[in-house]
C-alpha atoms as a PDB file:
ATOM      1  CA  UNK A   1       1.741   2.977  -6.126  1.00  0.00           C
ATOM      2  CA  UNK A   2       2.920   4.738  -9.500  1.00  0.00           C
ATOM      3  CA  UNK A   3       6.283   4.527  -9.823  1.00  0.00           C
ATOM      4  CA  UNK A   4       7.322   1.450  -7.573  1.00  0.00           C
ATOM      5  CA  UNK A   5       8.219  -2.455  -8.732  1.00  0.00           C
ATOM      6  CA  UNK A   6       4.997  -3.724  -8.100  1.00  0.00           C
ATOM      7  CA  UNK A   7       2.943  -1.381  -9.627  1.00  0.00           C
ATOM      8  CA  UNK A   8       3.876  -3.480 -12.621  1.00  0.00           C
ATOM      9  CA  UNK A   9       1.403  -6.335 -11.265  1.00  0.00           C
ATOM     10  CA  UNK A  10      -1.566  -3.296 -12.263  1.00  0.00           C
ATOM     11  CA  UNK A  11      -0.848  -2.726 -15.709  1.00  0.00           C
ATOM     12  CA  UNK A  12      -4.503  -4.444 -16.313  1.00  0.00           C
ATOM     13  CA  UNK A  13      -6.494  -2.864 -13.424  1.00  0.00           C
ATOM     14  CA  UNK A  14      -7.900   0.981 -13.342  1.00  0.00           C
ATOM     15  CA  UNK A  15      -7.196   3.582 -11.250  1.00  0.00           C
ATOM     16  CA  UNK A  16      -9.635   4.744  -9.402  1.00  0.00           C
ATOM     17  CA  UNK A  17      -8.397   7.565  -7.202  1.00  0.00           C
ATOM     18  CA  UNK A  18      -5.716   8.532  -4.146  1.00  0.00           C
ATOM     19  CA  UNK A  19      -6.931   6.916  -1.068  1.00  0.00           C
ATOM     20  CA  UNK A  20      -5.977   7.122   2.568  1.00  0.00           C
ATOM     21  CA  UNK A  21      -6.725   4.317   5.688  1.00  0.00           C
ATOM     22  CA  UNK A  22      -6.467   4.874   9.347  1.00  0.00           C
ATOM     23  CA  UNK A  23      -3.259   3.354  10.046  1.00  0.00           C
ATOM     24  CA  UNK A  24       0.026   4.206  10.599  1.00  0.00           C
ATOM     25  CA  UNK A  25       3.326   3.661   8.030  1.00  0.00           C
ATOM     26  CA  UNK A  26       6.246   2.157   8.337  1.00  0.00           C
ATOM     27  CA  UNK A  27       9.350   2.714   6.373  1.00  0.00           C
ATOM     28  CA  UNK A  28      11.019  -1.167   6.176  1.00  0.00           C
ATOM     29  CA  UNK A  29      14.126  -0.035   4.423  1.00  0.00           C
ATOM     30  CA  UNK A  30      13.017  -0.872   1.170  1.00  0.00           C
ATOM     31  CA  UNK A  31       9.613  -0.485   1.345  1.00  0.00           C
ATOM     32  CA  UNK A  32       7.045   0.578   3.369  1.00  0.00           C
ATOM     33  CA  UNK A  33       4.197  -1.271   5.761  1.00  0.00           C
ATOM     34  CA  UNK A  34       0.917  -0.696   6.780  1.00  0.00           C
ATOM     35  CA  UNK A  35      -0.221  -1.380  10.476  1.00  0.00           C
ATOM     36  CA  UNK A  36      -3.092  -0.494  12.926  1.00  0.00           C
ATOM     37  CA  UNK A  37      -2.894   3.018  14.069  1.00  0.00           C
ATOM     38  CA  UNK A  38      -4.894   6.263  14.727  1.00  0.00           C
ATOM     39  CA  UNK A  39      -3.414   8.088  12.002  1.00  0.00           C
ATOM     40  CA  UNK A  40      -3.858   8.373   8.036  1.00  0.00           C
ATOM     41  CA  UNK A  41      -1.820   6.637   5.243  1.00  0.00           C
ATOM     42  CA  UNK A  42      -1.997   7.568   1.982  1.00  0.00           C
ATOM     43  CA  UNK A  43      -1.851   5.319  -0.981  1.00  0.00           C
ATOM     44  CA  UNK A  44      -3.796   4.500  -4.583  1.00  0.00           C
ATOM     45  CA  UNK A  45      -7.088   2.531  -4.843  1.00  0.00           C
ATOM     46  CA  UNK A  46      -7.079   0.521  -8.308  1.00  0.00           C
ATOM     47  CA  UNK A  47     -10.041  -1.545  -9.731  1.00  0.00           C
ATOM     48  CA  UNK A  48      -9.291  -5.267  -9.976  1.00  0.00           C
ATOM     49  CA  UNK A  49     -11.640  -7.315 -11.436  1.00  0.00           C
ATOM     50  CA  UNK A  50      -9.140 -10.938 -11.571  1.00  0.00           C
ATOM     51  CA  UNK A  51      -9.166 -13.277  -8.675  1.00  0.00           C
ATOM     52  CA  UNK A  52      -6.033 -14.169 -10.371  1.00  0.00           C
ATOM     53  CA  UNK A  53      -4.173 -11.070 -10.082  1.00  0.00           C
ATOM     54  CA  UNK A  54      -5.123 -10.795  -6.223  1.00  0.00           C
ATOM     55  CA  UNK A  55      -3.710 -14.132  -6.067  1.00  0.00           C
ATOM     56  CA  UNK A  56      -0.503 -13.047  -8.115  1.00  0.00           C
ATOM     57  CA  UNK A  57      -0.095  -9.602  -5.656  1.00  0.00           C
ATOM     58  CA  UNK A  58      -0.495 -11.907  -2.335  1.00  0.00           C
ATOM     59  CA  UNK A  59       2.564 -14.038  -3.712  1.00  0.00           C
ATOM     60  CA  UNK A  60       4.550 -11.048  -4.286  1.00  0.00           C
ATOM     61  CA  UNK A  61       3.591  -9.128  -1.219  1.00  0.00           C
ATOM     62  CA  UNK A  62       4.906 -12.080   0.658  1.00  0.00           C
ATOM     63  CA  UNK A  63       4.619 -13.853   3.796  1.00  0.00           C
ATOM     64  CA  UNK A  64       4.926 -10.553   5.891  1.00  0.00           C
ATOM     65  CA  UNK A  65       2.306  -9.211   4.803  1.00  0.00           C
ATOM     66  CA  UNK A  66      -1.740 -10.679   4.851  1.00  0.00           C
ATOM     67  CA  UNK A  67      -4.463  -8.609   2.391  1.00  0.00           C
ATOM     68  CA  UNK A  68      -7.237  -7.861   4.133  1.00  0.00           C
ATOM     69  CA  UNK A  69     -10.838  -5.890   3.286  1.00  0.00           C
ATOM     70  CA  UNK A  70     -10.693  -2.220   5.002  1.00  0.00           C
ATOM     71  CA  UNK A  71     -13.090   1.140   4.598  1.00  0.00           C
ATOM     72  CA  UNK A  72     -10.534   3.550   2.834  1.00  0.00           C
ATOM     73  CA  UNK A  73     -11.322   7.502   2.008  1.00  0.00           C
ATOM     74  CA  UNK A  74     -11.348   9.180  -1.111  1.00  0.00           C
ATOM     75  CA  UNK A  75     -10.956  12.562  -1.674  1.00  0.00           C
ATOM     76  CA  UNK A  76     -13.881  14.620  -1.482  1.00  0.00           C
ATOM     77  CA  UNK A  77     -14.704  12.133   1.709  1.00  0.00           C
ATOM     78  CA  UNK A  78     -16.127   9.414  -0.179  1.00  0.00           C
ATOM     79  CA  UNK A  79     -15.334   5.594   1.480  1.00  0.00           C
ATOM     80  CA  UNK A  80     -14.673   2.558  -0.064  1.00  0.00           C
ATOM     81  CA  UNK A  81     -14.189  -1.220   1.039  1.00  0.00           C
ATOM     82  CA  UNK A  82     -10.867  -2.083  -0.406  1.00  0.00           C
ATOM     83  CA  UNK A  83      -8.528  -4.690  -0.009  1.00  0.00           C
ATOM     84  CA  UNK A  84      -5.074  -3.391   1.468  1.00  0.00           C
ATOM     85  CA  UNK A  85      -1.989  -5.250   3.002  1.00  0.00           C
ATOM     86  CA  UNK A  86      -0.928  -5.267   5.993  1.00  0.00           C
ATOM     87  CA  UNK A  87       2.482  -5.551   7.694  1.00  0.00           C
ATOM     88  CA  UNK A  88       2.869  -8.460  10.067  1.00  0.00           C
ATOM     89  CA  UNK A  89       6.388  -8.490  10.160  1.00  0.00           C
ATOM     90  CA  UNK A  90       9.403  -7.630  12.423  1.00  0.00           C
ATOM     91  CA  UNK A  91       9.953  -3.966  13.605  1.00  0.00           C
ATOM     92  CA  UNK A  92      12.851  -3.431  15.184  1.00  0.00           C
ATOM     93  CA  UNK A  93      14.338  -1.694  12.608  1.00  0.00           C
ATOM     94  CA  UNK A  94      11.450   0.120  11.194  1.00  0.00           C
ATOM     95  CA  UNK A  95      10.986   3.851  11.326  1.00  0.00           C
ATOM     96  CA  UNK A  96       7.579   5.829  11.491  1.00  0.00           C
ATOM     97  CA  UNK A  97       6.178   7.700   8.734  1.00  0.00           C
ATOM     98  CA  UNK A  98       4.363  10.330  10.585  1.00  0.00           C
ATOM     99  CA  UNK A  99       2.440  12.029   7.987  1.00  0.00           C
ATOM    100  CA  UNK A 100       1.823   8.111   6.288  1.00  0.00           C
ATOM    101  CA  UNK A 101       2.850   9.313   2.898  1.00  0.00           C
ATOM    102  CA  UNK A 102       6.133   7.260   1.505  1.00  0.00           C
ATOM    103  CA  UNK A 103       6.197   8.987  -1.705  1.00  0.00           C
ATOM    104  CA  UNK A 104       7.685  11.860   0.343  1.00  0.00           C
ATOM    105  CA  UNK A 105      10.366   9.689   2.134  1.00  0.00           C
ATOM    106  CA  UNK A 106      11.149   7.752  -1.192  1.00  0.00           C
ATOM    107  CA  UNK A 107      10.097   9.860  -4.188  1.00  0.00           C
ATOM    108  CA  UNK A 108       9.392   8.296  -7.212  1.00  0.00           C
ATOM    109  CA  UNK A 109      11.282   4.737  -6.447  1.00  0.00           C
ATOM    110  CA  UNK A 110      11.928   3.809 -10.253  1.00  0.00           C
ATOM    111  CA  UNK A 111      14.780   2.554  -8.746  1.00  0.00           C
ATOM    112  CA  UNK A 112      13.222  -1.109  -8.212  1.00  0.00           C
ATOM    113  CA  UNK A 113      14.135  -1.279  -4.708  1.00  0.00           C
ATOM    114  CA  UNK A 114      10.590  -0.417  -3.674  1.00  0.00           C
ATOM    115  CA  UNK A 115       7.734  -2.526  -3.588  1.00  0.00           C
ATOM    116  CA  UNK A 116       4.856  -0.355  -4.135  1.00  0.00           C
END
């Protein structure tokens, strides 16, 4: 998202719009992750038109975390297939995000330390 480290990798893409999946978030510490759930996360949807780049995100997403195509909603109600990541990791010392928005638990996150 805006304002995290690896919104750097979309300096070449366009933004499309705020999305949200059916999922639920986790907060990792320094970043967040995406797994299966009943609720909504919230997030950016961004054009990409270079295999490359998708490539270049997988690397830095890292093992932990596998893209994978997903129907995500725009506002207005609108859906989109999208690739998204998600988390694949170990939990134990993650911490729900109930209301799946991370901007709210780490606003802005200029500070590097976040990952999207």
């Amino acid at each position: 998202m805006r304002g995290y480290a690896l919104h750097s990798l979309l300096r070449s893409t366009r933004f499309v719009a705020p999305a949200s999946v059916r999922g639920e978030l986790l907060n990792l510490g320094r970043y967040p992750g995406l797994v299966a759930g009943t609720r909504r996360v919230h997030g950016e949807l961004y054009e990409i038109d270079d295999p490359e780049l998708l490539r270049a995100i997988d690397q830095a997403e890292g093992y932990n975390f596998q893209r994978r195509l997903a129907f995500v909603t725009l506002a207005g109600g609108r859906r989109r297939r999208a690739w998204l990541y998600e988390y694949r990791g170990p939990r134990e010392r993650a911490v729900t995000i109930p209301d799946g928005d991370y901007r709210r638990v780490t606003p802005g996150g200029s500070d590097g330390a976040q990952r999207r």
